[in-house]
N, C-alpha and C. Protein backbone atom coordinates (compact mmCIF):
# COMPACT_ATOMS: atom_id res chain seq x y z
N UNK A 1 90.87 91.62 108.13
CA UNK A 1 90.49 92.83 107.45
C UNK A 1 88.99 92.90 107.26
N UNK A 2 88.42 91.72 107.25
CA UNK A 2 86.73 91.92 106.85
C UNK A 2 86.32 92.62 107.89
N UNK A 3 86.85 91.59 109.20
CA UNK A 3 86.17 91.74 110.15
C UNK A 3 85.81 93.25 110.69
N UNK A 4 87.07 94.14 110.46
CA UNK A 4 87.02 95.35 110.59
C UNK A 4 86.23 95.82 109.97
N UNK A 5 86.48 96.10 108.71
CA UNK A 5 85.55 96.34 107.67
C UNK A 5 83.81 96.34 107.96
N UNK A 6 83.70 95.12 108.57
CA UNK A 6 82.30 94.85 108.82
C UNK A 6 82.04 95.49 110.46
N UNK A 7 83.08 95.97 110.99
CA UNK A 7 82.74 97.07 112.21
C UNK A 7 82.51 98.48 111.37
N UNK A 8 83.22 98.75 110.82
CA UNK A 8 82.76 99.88 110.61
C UNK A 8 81.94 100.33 109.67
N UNK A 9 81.69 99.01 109.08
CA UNK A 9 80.24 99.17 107.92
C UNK A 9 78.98 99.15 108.71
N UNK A 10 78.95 98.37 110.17
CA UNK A 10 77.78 98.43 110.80
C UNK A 10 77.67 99.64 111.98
N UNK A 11 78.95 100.11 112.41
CA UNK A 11 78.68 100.91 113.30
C UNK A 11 78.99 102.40 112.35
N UNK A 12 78.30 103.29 111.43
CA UNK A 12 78.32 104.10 110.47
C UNK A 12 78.91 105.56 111.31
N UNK A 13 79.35 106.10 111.42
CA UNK A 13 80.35 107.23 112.17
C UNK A 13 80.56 108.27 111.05
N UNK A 14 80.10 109.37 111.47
CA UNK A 14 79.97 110.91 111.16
C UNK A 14 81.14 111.35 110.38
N UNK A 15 82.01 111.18 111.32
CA UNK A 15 83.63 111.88 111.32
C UNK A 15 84.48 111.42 110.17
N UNK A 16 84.97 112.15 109.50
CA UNK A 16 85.59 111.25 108.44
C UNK A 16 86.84 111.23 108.94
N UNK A 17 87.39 111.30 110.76
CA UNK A 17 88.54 110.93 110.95
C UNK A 17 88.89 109.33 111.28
N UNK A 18 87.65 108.77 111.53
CA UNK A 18 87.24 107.38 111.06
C UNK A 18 87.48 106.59 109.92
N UNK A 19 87.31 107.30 109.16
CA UNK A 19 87.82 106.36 107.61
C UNK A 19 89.11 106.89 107.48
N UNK A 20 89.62 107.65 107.58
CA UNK A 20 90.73 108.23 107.30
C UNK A 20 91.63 106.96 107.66
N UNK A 21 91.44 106.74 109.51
CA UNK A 21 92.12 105.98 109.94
C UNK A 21 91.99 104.52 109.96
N UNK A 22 90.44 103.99 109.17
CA UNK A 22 90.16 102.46 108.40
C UNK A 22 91.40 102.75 107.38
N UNK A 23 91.38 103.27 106.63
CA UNK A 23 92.17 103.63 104.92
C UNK A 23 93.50 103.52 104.99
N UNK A 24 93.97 104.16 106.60
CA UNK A 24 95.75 103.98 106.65
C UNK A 24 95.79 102.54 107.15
N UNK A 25 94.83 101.93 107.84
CA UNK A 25 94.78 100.84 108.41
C UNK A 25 94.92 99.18 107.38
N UNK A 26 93.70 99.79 106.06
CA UNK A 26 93.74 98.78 105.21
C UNK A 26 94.75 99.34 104.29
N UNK A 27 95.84 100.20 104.04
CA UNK A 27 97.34 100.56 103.40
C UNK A 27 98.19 99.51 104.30
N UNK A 28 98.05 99.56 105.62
CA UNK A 28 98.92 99.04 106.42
C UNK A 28 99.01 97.52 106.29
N UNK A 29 97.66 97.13 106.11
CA UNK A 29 97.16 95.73 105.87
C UNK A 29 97.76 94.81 104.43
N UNK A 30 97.38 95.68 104.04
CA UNK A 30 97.82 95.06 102.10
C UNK A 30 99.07 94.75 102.14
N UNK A 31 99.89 96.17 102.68
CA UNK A 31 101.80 96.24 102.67
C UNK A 31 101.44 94.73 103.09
N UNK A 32 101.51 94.85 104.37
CA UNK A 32 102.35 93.82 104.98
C UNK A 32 101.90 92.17 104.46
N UNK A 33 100.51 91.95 104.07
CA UNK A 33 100.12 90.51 103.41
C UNK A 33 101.22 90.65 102.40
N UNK A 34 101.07 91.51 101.72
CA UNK A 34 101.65 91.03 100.36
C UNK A 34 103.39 91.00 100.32
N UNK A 35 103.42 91.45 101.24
CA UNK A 35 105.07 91.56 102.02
C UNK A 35 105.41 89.93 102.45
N UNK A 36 104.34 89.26 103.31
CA UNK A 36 103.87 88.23 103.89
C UNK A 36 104.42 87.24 103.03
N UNK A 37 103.34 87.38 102.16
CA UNK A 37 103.54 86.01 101.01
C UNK A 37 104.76 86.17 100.50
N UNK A 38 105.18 87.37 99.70
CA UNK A 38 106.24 86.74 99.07
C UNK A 38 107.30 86.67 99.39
N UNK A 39 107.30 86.86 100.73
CA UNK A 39 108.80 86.10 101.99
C UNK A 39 108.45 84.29 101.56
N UNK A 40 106.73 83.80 101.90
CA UNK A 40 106.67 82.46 102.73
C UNK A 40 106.34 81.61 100.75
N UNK A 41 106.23 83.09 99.41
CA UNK A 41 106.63 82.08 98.30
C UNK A 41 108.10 81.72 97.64
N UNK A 42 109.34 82.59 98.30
CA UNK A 42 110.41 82.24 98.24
C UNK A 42 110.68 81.43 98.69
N UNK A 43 110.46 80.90 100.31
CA UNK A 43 110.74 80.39 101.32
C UNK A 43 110.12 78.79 100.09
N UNK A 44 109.02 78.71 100.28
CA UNK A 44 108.29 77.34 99.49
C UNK A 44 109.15 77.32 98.34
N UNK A 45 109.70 78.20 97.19
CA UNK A 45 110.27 78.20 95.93
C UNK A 45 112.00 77.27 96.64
N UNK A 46 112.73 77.90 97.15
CA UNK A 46 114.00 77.52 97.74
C UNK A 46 113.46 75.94 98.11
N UNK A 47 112.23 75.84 99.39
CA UNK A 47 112.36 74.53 99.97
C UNK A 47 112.24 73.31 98.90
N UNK A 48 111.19 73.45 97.96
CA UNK A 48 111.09 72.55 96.54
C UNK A 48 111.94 72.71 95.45
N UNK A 49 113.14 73.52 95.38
CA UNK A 49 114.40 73.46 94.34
C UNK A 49 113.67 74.04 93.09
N UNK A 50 112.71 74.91 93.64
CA UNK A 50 112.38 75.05 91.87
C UNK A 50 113.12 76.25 91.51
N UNK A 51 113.84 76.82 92.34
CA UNK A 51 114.50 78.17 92.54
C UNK A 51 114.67 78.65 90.33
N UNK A 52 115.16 77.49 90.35
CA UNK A 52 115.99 77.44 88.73
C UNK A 52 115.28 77.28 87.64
N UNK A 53 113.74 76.73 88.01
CA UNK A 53 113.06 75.88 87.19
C UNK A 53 112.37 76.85 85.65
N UNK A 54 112.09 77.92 86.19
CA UNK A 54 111.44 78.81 85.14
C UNK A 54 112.67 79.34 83.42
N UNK A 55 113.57 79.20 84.37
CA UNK A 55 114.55 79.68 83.43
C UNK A 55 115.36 78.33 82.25
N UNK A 56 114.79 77.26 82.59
CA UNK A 56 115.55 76.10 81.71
C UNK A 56 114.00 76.07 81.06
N UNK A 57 112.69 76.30 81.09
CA UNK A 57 112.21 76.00 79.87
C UNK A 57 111.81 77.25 79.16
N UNK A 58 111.95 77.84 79.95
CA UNK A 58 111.74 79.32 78.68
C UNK A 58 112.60 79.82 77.60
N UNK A 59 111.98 80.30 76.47
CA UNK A 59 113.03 80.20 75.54
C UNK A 59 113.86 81.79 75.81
N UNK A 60 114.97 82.24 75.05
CA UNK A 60 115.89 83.32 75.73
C UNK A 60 115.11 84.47 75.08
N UNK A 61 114.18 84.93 73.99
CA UNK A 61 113.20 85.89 74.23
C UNK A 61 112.18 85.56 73.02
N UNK A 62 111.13 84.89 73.45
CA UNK A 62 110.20 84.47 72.62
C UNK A 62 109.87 85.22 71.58
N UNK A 63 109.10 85.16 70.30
CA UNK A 63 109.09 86.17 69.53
C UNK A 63 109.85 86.67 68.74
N UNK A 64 111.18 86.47 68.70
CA UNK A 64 112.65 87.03 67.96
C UNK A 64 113.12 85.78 67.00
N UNK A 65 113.06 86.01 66.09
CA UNK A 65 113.67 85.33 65.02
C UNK A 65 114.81 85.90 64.43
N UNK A 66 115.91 85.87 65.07
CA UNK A 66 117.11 86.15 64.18
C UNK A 66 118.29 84.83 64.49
N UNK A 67 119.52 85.12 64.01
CA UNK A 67 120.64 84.60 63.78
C UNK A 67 121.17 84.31 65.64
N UNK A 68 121.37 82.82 65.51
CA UNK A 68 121.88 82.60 66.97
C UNK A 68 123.14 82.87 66.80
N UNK A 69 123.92 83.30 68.24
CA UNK A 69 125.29 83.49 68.42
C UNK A 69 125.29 83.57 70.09
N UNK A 70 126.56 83.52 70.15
CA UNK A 70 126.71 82.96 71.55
C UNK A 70 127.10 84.39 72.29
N UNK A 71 125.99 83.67 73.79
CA UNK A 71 126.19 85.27 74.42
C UNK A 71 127.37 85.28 75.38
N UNK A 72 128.69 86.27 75.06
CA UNK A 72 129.74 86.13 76.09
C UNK A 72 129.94 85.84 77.57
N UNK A 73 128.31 86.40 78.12
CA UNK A 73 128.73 86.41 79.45
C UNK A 73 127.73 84.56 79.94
N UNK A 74 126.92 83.94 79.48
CA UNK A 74 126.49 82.73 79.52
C UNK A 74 127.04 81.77 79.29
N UNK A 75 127.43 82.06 77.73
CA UNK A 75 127.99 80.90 77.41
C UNK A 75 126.83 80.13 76.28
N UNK A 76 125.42 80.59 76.51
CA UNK A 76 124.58 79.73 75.61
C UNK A 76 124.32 80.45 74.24
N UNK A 77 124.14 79.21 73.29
CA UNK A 77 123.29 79.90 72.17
C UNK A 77 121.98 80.94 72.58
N UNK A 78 121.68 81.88 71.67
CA UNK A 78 120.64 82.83 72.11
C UNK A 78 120.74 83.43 70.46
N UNK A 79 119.44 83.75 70.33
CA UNK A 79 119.15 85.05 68.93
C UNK A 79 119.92 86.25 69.26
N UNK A 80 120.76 87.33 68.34
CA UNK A 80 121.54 88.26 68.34
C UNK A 80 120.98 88.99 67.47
N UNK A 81 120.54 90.38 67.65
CA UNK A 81 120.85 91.42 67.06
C UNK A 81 121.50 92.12 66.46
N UNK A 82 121.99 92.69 65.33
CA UNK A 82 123.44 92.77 64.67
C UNK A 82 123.29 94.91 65.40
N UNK A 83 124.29 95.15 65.82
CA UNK A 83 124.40 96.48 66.45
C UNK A 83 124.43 97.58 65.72
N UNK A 84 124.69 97.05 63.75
CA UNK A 84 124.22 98.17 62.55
C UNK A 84 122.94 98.35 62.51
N UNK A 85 122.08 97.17 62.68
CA UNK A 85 120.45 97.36 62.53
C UNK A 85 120.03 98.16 64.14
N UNK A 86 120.77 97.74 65.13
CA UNK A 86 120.12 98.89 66.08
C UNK A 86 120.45 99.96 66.22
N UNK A 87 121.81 100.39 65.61
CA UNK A 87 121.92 102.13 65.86
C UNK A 87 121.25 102.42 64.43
N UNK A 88 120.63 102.21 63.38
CA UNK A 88 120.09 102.61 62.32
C UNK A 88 118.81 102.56 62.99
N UNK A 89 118.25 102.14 63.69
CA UNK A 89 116.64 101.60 64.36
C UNK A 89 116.90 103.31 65.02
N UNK A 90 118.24 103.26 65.66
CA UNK A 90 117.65 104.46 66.73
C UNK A 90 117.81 105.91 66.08
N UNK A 91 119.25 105.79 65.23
CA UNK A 91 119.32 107.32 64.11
C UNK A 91 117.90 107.60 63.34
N UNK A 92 117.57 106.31 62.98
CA UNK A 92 116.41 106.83 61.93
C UNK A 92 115.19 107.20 62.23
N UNK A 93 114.65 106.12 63.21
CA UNK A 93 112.88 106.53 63.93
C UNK A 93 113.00 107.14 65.63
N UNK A 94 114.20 106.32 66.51
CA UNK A 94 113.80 107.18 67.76
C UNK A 94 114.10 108.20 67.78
N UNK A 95 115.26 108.96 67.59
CA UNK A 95 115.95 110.35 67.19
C UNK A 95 115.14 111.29 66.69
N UNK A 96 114.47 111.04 65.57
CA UNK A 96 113.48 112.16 64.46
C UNK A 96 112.29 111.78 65.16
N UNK A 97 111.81 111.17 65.77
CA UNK A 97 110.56 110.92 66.37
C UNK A 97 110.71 111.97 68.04
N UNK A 98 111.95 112.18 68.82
CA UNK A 98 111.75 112.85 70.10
C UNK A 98 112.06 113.82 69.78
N UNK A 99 112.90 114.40 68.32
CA UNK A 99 113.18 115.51 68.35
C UNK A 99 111.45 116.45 67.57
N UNK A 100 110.74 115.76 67.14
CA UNK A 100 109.57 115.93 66.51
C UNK A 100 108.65 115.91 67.98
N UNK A 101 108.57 115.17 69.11
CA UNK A 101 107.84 115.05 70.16
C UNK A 101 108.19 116.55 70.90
N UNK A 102 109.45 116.76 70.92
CA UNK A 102 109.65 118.07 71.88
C UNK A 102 109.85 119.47 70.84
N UNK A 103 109.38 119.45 69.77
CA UNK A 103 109.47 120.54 69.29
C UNK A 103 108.17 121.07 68.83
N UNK A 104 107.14 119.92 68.61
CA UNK A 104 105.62 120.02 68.21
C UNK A 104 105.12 120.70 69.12
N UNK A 105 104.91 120.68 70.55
CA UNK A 105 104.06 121.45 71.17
C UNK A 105 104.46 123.41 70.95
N UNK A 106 105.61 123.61 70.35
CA UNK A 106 106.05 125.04 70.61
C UNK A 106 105.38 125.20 68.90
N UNK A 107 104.86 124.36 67.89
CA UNK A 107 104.60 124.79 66.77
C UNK A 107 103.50 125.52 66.75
């Protein structure tokens, strides 16, 4: 990609059907590197077994301090949410808050 780059930074061209076609060229470029790698960082993740590794030391959502209980479909302890405090979370502030978002601009 430099190399290009450094053609057409030295040979300077009028036409802006020139950059047009550097611009789809370095779109074309990016896709596919970054397409590239993260085929050949799976490929390295699978070959060294770390496939699993991120998920046994992280905790199940950092930041949350509530009451552990076990999640049905795991099987592990994890912090729980009680489902009165979240439909009261959503009746009380998200509800009066979108119905206040879509009615303010007509005030």
């Amino acid at each position: 990609m430099a190399s290009v780059g450094l053609l057409y930074y030295a040979f300077t061209w009028e036409s802006y059907d020139n950059y047009v076609i550097f611009a789809m060229f370095n779109l074309i470029w990016a896709t596919v590197i970054l397409e590239v790698w993260k085929r050949y960082s799976a490929t390295l993740t699978y070959r060294w077994g770390s496939l699993l590794m991120k998920r046994q030391f992280e905790e199940p959502r950092p930041g949350f301090h509530g009451v552990l209980g076990t999640n049905p479909v795991t099987g592990k302890k994890e912090p729980t949410y009680s489902s009165l405090k979240r439909r009261l979370r959503t009746y009380l502030i998200s509800v009066p808050f979108v119905c206040l978002s879509l009615t303010w601009p007509f005030m």
